[in-house]
Protein backbone atom coordinates (compact mmCIF):
# COMPACT_ATOMS: atom_id res chain seq x y z
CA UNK A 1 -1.23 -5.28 -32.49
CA UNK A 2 1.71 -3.21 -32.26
CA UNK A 3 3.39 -3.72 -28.85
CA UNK A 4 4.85 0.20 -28.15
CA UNK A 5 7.66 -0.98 -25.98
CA UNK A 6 5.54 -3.12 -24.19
CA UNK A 7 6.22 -6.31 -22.34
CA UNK A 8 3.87 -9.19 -23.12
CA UNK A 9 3.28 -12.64 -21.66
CA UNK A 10 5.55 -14.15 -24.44
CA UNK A 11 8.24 -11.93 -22.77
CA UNK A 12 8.07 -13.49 -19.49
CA UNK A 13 7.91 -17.38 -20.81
CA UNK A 14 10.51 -19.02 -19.17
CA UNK A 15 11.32 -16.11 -17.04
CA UNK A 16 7.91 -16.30 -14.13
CA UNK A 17 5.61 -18.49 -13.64
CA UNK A 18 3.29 -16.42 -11.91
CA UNK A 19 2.94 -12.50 -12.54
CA UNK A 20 2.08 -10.88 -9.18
CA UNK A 21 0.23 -7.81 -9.22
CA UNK A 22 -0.56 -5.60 -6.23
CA UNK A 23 -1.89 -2.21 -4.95
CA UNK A 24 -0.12 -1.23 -2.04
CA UNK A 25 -2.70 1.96 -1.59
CA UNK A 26 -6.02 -0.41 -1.46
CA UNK A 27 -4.23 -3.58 -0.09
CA UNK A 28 -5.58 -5.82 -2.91
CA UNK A 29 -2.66 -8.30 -4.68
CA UNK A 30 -2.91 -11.20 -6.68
CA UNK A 31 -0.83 -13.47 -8.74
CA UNK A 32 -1.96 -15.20 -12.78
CA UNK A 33 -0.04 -17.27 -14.30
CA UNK A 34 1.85 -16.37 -16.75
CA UNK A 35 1.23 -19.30 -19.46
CA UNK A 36 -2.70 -18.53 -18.92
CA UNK A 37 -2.44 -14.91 -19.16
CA UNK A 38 -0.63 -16.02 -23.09
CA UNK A 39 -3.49 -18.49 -23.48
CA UNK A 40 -6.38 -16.10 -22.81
CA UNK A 41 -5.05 -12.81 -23.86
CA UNK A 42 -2.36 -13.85 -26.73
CA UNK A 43 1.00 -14.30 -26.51
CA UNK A 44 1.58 -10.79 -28.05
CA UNK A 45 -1.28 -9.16 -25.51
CA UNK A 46 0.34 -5.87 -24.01
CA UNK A 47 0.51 -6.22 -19.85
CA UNK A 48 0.03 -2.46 -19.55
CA UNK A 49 -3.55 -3.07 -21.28
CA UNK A 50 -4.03 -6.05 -19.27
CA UNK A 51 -3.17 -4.09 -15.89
CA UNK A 52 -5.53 -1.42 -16.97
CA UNK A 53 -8.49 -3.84 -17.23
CA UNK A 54 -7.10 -6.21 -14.16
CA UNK A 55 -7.69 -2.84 -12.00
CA UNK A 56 -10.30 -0.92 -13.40
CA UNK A 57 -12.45 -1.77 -10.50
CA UNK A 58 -9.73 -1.09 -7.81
CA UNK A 59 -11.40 1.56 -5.34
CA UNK A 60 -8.90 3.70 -5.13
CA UNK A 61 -8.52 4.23 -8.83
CA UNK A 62 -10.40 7.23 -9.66
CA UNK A 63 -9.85 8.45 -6.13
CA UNK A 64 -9.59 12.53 -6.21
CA UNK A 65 -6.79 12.82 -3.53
CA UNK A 66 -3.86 11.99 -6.53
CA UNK A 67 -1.63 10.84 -3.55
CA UNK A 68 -4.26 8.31 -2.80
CA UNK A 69 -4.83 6.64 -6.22
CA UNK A 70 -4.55 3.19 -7.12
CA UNK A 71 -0.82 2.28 -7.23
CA UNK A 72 -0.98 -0.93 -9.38
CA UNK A 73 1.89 -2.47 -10.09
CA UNK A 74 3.79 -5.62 -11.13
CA UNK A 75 6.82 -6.02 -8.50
CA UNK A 76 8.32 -8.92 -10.23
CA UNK A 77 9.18 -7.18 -13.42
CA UNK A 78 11.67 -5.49 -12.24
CA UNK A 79 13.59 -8.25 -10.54
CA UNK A 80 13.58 -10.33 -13.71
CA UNK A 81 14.91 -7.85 -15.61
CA UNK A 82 17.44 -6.79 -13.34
CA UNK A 83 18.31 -9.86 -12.72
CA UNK A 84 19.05 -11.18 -15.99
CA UNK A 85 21.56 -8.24 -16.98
């Protein structure tokens, strides 16, 4: 699958143990490990697809009021790679 610039839990080996994700517009977080996420997706699985899926039942997501839709994100990706420049 080609990976389009896209991080993928092979990326973050070594780097997280645990990928947090959270939506600060519906409240709901959570955090996967990161050596499960390779072991059920693939190590070469894209985390934008995997975000997609992770919140495609987040209530806010097809919300009409733009400002108001589901704001899904994955905080510790920047840090590591901030971090390690």
């Amino acid at each position: 699958m080609p990976r389009d610039g896209s991080l993928t839990p092979a990326d973050l080996l070594g780097m997280l143990d645990t990928l947090v994700v959270q939506c600060d517009k519906s409240g709901r977080k959570g955090s996967y490990s990161v050596t499960r996420l390779k072991e059920r997706y693939g190590a070469d699985a894209k985390l934008s697809d995997w975000l997609a899926r992770m919140t495609a039942d987040c209530p806010k997501r097809n919300n009409v009021d733009w400002s108001d839709r589901c704001a899904a994100e994955m905080p510790d990706l920047a840090k590591v790679f901030l971090d390690s420049k």
